[in-house]
Protein backbone atom coordinates (compact mmCIF):
# COMPACT_ATOMS: atom_id res chain seq x y z
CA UNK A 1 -0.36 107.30 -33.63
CA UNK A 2 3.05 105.08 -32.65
CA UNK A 3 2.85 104.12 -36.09
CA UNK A 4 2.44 107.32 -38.11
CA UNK A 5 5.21 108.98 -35.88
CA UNK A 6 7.38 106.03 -36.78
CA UNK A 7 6.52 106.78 -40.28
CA UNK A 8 7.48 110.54 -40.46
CA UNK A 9 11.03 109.49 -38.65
CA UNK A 10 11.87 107.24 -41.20
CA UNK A 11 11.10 109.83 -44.20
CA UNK A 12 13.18 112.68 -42.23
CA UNK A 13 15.66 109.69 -41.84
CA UNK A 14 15.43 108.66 -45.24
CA UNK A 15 15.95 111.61 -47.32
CA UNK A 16 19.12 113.19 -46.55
CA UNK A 17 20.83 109.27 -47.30
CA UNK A 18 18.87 109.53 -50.72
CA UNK A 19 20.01 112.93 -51.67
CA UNK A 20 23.81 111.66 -50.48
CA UNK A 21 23.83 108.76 -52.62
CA UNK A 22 21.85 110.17 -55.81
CA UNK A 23 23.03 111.13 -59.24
CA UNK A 24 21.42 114.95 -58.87
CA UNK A 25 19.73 117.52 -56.61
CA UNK A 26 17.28 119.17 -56.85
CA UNK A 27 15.27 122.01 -55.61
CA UNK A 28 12.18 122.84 -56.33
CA UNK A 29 9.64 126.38 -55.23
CA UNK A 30 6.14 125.99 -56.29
CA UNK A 31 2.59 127.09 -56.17
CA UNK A 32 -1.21 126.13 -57.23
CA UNK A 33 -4.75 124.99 -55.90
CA UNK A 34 -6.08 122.64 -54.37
CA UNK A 35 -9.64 121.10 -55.50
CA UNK A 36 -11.37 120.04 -51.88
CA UNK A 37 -14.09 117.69 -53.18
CA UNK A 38 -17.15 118.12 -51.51
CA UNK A 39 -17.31 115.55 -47.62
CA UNK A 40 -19.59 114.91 -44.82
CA UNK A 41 -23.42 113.82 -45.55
CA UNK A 42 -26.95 114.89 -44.22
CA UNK A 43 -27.14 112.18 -42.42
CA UNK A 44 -24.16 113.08 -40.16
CA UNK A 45 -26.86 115.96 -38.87
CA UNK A 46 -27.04 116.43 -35.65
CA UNK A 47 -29.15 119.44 -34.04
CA UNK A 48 -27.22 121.64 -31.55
CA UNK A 49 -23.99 119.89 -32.53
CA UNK A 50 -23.18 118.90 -36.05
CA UNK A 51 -25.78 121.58 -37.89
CA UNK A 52 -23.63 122.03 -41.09
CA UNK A 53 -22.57 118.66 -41.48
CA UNK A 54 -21.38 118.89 -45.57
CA UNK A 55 -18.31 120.92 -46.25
CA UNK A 56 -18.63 122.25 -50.42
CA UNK A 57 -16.10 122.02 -52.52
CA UNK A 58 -13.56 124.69 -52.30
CA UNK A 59 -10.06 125.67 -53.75
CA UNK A 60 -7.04 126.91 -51.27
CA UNK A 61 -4.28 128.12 -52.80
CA UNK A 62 -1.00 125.46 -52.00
CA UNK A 63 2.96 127.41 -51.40
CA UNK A 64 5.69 124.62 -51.39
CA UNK A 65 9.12 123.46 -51.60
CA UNK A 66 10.74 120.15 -52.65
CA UNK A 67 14.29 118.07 -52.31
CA UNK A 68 15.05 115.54 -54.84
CA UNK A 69 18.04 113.22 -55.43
CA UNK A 70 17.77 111.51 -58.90
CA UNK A 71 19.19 108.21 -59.92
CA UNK A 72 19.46 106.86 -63.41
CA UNK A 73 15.40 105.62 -63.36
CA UNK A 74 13.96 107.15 -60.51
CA UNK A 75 14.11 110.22 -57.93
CA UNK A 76 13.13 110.38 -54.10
CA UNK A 77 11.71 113.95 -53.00
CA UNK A 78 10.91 115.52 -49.78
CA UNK A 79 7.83 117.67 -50.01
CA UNK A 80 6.71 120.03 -47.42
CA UNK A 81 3.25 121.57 -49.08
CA UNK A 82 1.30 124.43 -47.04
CA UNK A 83 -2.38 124.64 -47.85
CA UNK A 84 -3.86 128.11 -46.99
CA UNK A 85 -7.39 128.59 -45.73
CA UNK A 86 -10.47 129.60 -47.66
CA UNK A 87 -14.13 130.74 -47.03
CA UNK A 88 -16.44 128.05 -47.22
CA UNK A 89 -20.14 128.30 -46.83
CA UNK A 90 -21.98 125.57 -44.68
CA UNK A 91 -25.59 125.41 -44.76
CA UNK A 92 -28.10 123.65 -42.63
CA UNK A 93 -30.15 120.86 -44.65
CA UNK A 94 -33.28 121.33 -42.34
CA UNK A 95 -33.81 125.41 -41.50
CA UNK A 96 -31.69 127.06 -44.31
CA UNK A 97 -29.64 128.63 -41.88
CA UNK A 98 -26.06 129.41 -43.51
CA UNK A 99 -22.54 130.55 -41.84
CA UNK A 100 -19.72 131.21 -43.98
CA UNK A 101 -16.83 129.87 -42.38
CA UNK A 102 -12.59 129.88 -42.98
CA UNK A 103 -10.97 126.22 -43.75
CA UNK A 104 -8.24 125.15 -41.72
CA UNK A 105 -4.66 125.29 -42.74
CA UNK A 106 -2.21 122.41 -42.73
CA UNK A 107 1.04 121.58 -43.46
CA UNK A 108 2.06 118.17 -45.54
CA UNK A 109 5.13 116.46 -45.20
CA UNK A 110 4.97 113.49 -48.06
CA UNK A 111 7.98 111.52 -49.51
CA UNK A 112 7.65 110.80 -53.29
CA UNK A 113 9.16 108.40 -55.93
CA UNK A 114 9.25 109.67 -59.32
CA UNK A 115 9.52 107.74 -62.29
CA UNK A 116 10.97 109.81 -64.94
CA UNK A 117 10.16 108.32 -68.78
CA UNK A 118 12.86 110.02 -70.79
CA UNK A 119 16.42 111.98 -69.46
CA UNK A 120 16.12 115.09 -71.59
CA UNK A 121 15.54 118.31 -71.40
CA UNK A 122 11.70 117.63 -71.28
CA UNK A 123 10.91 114.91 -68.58
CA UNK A 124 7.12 113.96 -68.55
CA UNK A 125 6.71 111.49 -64.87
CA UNK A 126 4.86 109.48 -63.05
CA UNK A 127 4.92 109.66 -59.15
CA UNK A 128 3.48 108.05 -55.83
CA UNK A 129 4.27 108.73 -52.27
CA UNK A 130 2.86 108.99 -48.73
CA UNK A 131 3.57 111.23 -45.91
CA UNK A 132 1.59 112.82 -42.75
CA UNK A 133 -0.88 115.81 -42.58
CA UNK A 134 -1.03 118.50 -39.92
CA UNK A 135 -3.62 120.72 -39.40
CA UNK A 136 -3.05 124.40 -37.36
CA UNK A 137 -5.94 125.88 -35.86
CA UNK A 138 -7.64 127.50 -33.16
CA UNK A 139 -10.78 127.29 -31.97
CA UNK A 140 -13.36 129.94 -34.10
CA UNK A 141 -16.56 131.52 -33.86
CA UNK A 142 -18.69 133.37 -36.14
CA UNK A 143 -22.38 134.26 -36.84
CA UNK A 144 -24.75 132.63 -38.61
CA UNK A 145 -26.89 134.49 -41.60
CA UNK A 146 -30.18 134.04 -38.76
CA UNK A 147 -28.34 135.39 -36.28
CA UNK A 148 -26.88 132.08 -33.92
CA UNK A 149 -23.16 131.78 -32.73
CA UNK A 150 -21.69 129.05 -34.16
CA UNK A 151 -18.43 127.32 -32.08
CA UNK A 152 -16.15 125.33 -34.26
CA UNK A 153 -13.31 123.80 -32.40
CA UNK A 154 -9.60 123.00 -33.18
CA UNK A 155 -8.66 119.65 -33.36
CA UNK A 156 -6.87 118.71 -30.59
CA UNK A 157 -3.74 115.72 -30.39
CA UNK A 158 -3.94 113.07 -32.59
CA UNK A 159 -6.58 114.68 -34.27
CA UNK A 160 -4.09 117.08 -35.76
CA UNK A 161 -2.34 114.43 -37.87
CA UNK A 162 -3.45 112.63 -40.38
CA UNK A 163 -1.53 110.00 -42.91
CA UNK A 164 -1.48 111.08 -46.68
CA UNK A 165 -0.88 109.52 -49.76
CA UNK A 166 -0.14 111.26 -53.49
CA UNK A 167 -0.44 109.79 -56.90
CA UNK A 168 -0.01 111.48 -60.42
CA UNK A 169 1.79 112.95 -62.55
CA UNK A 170 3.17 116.13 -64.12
CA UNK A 171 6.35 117.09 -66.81
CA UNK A 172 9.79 119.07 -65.71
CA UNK A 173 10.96 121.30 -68.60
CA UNK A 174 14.47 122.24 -68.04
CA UNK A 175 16.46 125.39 -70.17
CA UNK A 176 19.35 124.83 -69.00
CA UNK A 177 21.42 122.55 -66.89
CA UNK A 178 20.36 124.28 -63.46
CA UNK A 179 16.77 126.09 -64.65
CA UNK A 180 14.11 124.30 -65.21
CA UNK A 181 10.17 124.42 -64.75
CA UNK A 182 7.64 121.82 -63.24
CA UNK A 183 4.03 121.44 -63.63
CA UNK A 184 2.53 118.88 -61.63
CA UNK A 185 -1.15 117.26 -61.07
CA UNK A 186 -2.12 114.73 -58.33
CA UNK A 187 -4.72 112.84 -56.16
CA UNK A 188 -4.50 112.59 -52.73
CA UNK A 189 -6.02 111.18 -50.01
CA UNK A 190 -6.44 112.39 -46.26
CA UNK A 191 -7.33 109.34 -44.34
CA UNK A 192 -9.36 111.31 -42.04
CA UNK A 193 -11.77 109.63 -39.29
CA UNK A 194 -14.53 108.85 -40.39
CA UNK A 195 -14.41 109.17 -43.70
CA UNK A 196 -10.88 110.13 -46.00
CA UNK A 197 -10.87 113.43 -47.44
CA UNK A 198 -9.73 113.59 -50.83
CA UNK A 199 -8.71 116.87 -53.14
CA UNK A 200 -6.98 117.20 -56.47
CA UNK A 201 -3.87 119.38 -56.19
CA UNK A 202 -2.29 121.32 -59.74
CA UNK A 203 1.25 123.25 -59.27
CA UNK A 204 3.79 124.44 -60.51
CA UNK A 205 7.37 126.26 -60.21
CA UNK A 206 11.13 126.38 -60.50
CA UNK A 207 13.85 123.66 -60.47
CA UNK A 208 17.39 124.50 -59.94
CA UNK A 209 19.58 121.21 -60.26
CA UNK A 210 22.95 121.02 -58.50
């Protein structure tokens, strides 16, 4: 926990010097989906406390907003990306029993490098970065389709934060020398305990260079 709170000093640390000392801003606004691979297994059952213990795949839509600083072969960027919940429904492998349930929001904070292949007005890139995951929720109950409450708790502490890391890729597309557009794919990882969570993220959105 030391660590990772060491970690998300030295990015808020970190990014204004970049942006001071780079050859462009940039802002960026931007929007998409998130692909939540399926996680958990049947054989984290549990009966009376872990009854729905595989999560489907689902697809929460993703707001955001990005700083960059660009030098002449790479770029730094802030990213503060806020997944929105979703309905979900978890069934139990043994009795059938199914509850349809709301995912939990969260808020990333990730820094990125970009590595830009051309300086044009049509920039296809590569990027990786790392950053910190935060969930917000409260504790929820709803009823199952046989007729059971079902009590799913908020994490609580360190449990709320999780460290995160991005790769991909994506093009900017830029009309003028302050208006541009972005499209943008990635991987990314939520090293969650037990197991990391992992999604596949597509946005996109507006650039306005300074």
């Amino acid at each position: 926990m030391k660590k990772l709170k060491a970690f998300v000093l030295l990015v808020l640390l970190a990014a204004p010097v970049s942006f001071l000392h780079g050859r462009g801003l940039q802002l960026m606004l931007f929007g998409g989906i998130n692909y939540h691979f399926p996680y958990g297994s049947v054989k984290d059952y549990i009966l009376g406390e872990n009854d729905f213990p595989v999560t489907p795949a689902h697809w929460p839509a993703i707001v955001g907003l990005s700083f960059g600083s660009y030098f002449k072969t790479f770029g730094i960027e802030l990213e503060g990306r806020w997944t929105m919940p979703s309905s979900v429904l978890l069934e139990d492998p043994f009795d059938g029993d199914s509850v349809e349930v709301k995912t939990i929001q969260h808020l990333t904070l990730v820094l990125n490098i970009v590595i830009p292949f051309f300086r044009g007005a049509v920039r296809p890139y590569l990027l990786g970065g790392g950053g910190a995951d935060i969930v917000f929720a409260k504790d929820a109950t709803y009823q199952s389709n046989y007729g059971y409450e079902i009590s799913i708790p908020a994490p609580t502490g360190k449990e709320r934060i999780d460290p995160e890391a991005h790769a991909g890729g994506g093009i900017q597309v830029f009309f003028s020398k302050t208006l541009g557009i972005r499209l943008d794919v990635r991987y990314v990882w939520i090293f969650d305990k037990p197991k990391s969570v992992p999604s596949l993220q597509a946005t996109g959105g507006l650039i306005v260079n300074f």
